[in-house]
N, C-alpha and C. Protein backbone atom coordinates (compact mmCIF):
# COMPACT_ATOMS: atom_id res chain seq x y z
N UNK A 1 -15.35 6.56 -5.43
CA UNK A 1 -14.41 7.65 -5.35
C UNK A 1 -13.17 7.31 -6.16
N UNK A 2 -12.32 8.44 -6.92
CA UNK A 2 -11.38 8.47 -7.76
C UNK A 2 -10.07 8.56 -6.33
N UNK A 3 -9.17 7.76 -6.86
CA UNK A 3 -7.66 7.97 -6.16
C UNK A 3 -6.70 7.52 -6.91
N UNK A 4 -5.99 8.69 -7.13
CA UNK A 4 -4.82 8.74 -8.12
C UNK A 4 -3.44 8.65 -7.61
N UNK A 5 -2.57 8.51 -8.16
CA UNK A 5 -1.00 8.00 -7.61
C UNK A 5 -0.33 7.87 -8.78
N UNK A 6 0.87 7.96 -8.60
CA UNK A 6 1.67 7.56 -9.69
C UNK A 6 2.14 6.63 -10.57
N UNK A 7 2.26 6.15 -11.76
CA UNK A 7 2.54 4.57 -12.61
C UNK A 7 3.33 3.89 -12.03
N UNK A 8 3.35 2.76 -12.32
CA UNK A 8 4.46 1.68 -11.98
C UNK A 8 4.60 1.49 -10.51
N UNK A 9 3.53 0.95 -10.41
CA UNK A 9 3.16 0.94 -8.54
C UNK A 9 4.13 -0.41 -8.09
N UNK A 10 4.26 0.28 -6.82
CA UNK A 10 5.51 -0.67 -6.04
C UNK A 10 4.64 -0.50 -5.06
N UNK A 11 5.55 -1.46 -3.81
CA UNK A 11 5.59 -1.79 -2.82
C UNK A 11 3.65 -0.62 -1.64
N UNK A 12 4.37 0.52 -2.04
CA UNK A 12 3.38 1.27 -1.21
C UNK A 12 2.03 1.81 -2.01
N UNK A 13 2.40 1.77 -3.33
CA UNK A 13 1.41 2.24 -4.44
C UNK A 13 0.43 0.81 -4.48
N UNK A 14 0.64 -0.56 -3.74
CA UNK A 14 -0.03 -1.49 -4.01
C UNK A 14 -0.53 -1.71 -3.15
N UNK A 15 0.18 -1.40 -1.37
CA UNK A 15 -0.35 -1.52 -0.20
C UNK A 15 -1.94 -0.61 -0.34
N UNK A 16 -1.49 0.42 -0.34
CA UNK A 16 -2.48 1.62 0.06
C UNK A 16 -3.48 1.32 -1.47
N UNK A 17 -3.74 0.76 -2.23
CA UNK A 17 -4.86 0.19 -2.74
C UNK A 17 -5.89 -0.77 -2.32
N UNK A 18 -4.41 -1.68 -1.48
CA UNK A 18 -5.24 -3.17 -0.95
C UNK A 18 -6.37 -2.53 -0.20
N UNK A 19 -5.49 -1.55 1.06
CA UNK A 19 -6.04 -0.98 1.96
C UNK A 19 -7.27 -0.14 1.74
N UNK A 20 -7.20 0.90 0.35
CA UNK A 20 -8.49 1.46 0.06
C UNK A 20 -9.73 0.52 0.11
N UNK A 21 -9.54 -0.69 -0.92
CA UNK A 21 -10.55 -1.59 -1.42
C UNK A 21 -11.07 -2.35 -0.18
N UNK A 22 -9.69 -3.05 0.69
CA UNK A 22 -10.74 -3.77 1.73
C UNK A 22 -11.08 -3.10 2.83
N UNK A 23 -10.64 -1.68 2.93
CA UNK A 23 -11.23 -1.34 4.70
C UNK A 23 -11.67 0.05 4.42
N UNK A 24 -11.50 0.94 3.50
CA UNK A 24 -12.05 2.58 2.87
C UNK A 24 -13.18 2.70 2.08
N UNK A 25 -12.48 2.18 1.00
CA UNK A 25 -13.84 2.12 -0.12
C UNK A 25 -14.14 1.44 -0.92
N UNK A 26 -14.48 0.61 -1.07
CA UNK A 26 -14.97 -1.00 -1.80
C UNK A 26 -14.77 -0.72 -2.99
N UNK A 27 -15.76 0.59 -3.32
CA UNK A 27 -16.35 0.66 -4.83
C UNK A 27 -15.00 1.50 -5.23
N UNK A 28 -13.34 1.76 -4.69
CA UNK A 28 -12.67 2.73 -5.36
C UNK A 28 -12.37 2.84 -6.73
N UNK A 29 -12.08 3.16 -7.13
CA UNK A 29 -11.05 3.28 -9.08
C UNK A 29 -9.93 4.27 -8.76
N UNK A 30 -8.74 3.65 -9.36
CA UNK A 30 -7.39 3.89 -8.92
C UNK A 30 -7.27 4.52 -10.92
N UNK A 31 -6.26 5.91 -10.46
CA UNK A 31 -6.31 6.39 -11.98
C UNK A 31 -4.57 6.49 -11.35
N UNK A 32 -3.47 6.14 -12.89
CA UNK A 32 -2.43 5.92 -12.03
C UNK A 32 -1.63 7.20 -13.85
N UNK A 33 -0.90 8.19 -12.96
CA UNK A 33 -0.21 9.32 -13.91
C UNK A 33 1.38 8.83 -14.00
N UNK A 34 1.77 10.11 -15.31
CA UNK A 34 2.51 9.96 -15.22
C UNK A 34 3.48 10.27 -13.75
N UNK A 35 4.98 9.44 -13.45
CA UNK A 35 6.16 10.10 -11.84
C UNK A 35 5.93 11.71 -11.89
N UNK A 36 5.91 12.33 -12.93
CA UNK A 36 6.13 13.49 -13.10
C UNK A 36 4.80 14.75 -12.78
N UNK A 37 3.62 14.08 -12.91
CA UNK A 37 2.44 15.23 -12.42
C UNK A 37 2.12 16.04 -10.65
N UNK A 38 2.50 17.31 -11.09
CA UNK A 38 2.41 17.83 -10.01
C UNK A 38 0.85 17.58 -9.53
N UNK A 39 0.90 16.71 -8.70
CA UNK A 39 -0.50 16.77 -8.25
C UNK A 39 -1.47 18.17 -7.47
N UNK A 40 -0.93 19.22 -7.61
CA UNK A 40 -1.94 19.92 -7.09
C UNK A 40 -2.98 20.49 -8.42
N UNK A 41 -2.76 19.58 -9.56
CA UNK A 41 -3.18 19.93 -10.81
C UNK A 41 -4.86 18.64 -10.87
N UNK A 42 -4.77 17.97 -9.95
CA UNK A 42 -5.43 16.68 -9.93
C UNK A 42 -7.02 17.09 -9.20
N UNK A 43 -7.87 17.27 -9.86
CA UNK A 43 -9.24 18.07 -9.31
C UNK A 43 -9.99 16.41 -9.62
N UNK A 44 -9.62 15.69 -10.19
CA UNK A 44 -11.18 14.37 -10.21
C UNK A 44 -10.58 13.51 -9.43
N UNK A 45 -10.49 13.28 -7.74
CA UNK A 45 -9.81 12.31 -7.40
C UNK A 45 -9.13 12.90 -5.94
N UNK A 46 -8.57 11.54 -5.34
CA UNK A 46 -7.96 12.23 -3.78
C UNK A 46 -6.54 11.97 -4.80
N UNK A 47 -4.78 12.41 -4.79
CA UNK A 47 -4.14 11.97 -4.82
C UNK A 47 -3.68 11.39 -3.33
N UNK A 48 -2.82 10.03 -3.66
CA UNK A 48 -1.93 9.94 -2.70
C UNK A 48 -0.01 9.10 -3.20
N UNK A 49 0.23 8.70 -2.68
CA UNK A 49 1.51 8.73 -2.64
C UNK A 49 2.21 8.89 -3.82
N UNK A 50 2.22 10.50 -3.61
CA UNK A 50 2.58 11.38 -4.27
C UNK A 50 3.34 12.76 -3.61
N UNK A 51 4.74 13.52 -4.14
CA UNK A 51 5.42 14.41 -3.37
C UNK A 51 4.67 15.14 -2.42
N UNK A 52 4.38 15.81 -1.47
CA UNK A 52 3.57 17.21 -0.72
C UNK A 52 2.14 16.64 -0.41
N UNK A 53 1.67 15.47 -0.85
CA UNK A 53 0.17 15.43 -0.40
C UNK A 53 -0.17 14.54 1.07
N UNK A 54 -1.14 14.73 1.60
CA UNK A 54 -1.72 14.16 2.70
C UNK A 54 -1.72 13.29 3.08
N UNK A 55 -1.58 12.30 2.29
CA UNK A 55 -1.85 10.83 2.34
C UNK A 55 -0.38 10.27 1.54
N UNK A 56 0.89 10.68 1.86
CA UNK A 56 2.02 10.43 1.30
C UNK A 56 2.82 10.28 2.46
N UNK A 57 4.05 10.42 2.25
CA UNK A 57 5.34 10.24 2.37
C UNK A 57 5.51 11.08 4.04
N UNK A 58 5.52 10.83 5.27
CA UNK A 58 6.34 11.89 5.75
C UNK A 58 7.26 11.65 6.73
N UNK A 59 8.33 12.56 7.00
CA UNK A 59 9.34 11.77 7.54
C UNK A 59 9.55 10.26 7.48
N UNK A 60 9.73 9.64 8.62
CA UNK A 60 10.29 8.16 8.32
C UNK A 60 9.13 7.36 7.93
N UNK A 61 7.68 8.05 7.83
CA UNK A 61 6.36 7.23 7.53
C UNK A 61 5.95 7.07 5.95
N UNK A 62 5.71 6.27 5.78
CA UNK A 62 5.36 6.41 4.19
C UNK A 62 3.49 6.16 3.94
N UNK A 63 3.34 5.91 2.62
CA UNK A 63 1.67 6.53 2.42
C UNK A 63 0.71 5.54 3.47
N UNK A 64 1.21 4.61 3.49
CA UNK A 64 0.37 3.15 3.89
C UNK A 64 -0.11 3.80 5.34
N UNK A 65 1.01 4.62 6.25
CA UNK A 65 0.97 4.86 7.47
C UNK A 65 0.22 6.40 7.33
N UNK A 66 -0.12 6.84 6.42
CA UNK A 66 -0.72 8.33 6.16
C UNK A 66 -1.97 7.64 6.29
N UNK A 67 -2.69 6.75 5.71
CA UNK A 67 -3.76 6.12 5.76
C UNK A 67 -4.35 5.43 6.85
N UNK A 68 -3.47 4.76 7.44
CA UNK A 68 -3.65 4.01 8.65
C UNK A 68 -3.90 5.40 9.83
N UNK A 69 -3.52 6.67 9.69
CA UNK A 69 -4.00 7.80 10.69
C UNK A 69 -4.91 8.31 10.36
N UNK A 70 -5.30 8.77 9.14
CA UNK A 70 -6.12 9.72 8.22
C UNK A 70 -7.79 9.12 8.98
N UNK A 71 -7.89 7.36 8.88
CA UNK A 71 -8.46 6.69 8.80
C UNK A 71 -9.13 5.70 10.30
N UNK A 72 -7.87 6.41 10.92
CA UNK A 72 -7.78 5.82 12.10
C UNK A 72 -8.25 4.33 12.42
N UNK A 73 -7.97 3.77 11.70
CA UNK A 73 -7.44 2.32 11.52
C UNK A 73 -7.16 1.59 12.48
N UNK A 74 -7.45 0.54 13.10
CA UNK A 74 -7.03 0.06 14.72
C UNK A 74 -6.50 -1.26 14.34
N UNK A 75 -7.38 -1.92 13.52
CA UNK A 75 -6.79 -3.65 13.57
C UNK A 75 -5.51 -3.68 13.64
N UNK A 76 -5.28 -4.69 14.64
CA UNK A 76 -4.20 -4.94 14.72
C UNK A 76 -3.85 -5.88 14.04
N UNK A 77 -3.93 -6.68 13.18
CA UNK A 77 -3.89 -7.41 12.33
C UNK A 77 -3.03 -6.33 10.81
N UNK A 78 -3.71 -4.92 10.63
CA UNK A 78 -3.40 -3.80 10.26
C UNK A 78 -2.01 -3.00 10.41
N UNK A 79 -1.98 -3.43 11.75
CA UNK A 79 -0.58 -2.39 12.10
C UNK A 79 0.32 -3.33 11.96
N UNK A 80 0.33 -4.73 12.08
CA UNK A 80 1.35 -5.72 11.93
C UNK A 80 1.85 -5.35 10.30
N UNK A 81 0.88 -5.39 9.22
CA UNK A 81 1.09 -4.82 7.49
C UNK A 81 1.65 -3.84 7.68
N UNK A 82 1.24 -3.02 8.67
CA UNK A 82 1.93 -1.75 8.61
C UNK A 82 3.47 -1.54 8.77
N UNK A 83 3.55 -1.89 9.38
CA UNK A 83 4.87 -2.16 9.59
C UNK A 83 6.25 -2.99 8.72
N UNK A 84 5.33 -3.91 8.13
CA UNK A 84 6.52 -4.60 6.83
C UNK A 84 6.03 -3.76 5.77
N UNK A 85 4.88 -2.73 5.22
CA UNK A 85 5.05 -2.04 4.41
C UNK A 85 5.81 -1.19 4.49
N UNK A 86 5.76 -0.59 5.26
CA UNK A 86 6.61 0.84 5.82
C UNK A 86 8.64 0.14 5.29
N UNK A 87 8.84 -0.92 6.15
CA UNK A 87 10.17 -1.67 6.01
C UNK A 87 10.35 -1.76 4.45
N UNK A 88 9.26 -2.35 3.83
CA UNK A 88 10.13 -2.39 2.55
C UNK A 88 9.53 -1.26 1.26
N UNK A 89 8.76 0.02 2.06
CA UNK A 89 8.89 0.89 1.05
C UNK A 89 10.16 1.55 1.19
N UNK A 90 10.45 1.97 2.60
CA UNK A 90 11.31 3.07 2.93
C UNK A 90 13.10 2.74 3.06
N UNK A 91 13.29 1.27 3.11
CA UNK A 91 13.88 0.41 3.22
C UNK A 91 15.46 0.91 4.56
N UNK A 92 15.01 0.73 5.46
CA UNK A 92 15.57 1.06 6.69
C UNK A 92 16.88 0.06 6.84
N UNK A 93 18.01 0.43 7.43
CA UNK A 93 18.76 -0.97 7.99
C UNK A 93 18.15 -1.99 8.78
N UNK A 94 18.61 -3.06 7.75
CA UNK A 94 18.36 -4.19 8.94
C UNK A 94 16.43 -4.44 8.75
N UNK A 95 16.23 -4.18 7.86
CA UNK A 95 14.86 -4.64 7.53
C UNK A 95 14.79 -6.01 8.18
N UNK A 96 13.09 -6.66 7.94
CA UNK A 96 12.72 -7.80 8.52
C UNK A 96 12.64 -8.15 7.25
N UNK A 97 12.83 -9.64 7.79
CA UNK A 97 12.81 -10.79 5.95
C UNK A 97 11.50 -10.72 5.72
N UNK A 98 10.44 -10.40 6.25
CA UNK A 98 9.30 -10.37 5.81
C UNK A 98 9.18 -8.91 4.80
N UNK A 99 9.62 -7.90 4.86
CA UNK A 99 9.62 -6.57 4.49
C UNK A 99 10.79 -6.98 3.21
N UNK A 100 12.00 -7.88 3.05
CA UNK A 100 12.81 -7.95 2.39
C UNK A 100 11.78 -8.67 1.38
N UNK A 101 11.04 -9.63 1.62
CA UNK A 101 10.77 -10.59 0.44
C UNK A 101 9.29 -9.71 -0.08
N UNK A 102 8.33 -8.58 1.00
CA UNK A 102 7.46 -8.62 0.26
C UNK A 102 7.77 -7.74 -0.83
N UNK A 103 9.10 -6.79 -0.87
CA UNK A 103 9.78 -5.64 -1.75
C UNK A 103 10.13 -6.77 -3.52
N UNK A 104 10.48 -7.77 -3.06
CA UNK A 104 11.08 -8.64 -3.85
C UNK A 104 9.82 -9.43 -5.09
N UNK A 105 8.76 -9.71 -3.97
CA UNK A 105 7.64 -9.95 -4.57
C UNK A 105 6.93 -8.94 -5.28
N UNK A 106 6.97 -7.84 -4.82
CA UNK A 106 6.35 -6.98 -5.61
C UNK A 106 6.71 -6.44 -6.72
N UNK A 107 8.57 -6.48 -6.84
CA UNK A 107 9.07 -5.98 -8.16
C UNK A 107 8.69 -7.66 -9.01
N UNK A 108 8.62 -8.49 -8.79
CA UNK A 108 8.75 -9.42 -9.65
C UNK A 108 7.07 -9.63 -10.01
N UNK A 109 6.10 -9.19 -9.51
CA UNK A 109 4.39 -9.03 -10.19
C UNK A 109 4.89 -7.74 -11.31
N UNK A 110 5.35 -6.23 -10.65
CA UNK A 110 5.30 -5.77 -11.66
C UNK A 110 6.22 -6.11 -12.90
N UNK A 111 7.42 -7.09 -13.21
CA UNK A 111 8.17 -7.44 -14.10
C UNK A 111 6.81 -8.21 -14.75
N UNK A 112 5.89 -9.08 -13.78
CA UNK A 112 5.49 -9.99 -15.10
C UNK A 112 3.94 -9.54 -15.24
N UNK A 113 3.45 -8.44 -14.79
CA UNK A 113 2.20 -7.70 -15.86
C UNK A 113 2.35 -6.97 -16.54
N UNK A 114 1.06 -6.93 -17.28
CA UNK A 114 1.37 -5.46 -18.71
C UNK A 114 0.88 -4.58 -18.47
N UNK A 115 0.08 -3.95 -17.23
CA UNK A 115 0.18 -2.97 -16.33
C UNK A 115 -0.02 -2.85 -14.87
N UNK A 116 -0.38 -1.39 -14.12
CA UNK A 116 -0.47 -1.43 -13.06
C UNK A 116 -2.19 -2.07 -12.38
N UNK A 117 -2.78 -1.56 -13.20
CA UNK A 117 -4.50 -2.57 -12.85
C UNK A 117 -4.23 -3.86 -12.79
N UNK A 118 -3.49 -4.92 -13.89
CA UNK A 118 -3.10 -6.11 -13.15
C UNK A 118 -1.85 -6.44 -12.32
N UNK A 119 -0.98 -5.75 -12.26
CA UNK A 119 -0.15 -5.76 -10.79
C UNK A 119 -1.06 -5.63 -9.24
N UNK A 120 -1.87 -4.43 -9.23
CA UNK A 120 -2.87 -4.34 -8.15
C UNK A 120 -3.50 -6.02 -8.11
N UNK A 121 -3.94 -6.45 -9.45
CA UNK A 121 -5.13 -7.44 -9.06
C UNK A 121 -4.57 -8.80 -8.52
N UNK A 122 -3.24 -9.20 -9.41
CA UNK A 122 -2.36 -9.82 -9.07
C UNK A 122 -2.15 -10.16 -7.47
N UNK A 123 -1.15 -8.79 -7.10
CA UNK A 123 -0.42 -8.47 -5.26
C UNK A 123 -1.66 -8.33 -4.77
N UNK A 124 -3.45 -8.62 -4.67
CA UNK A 124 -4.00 -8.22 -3.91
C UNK A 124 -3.87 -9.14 -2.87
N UNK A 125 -4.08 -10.63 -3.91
CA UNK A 125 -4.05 -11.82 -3.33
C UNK A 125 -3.02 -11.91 -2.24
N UNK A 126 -1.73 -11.33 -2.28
CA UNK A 126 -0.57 -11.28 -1.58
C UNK A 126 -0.83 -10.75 -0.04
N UNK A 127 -1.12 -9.64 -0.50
CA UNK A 127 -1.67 -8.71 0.83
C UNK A 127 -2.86 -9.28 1.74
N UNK A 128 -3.89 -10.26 0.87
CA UNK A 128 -5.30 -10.81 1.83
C UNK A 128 -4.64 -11.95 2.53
N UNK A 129 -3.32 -12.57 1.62
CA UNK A 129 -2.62 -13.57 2.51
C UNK A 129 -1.99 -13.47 3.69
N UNK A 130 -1.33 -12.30 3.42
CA UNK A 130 -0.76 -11.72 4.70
C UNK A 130 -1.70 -11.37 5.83
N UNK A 131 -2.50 -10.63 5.49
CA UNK A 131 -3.95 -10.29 6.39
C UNK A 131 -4.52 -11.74 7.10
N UNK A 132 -4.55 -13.00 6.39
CA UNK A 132 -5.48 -14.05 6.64
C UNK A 132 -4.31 -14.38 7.70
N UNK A 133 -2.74 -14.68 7.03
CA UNK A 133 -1.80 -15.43 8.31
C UNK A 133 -1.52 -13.98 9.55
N UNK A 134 -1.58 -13.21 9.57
CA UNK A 134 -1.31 -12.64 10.60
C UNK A 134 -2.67 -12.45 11.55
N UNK A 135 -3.78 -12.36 10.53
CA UNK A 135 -5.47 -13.09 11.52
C UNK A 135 -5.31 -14.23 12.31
N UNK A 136 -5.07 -15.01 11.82
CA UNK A 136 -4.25 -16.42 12.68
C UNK A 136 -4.06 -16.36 13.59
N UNK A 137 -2.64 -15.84 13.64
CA UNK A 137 -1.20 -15.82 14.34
C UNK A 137 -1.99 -15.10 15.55
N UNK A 138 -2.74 -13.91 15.69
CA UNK A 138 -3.44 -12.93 16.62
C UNK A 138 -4.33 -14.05 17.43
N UNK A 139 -5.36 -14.27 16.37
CA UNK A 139 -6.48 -15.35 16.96
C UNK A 139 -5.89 -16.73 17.63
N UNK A 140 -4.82 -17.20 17.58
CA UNK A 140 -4.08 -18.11 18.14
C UNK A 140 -3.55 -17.82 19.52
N UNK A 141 -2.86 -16.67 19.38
CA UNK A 141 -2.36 -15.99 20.57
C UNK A 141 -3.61 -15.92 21.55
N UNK A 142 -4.59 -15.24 20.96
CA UNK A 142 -5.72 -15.02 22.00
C UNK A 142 -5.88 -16.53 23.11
N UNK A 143 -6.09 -17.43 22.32
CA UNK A 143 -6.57 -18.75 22.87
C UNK A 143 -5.71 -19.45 23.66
């Protein structure tokens, strides 16, 4: 399946990829437009975080959390990401240093690729890290 979004992917444009590939759709392809395409023009593809669509922005939630409902998503391992994505897309007072540094990390992958396919391939690693230490941290607690 096609899923489109806008260039120069940040913080939530990289989450909600991780998220397609490891828990939606394995086989996805990410087509990335120009800030400016009204997506109701977009017929080969789901858009998402993008102005007015489904899987975007709403009120204080941003795309990562459109997905995590759409999808109904439970891991909790999941909602822990969820939550420092949300912090450092939407950037709230008083963020968590975890939400401060992953905003920080992510502008500095996209400073040093020559596009958004290797920024994604780059921050994936970032995001399975986060996934692996907060697997941990859960599975620890249990015991």
């Amino acid at each position: 399946m096609k899923w489109v979004t806008r260039e120069r992917v940040h913080v939530d444009r990289v989450a909600c990829p991780w998220l397609i590939k490891r828990f939606i759709d394995p086989d996805a392809e990410f087509v990335f437009v120009p800030r400016e395409t009204d997506p109701s023009i977009i017929k080969d593809g789901t858009p998402f975080d993008m102005k007015g669509v489904e899987l975007g922005h709403h009120g204080d939630k941003c795309s990562f959390d459109a997905f995590m409902e759409k999808y109904n998503l439970q891991d909790p391992v999941l909602k822990k990401i969820q939550l420092i994505v949300r912090e450092a897309d939407t950037h709230p007072k008083n963020s968590s240093p975890l939400a401060v540094a992953l905003d920080v990390f992510g502008r500095g992958y996209t400073l040093s690729s020559k596009d958004d396919y290797e920024t994604l391939d780059k921050e994936f690693y970032l995001y399975d890290a986060l996934y692996a230490y907060f697997k941990n941290q859960l599975e620890s607690e249990v015991k």
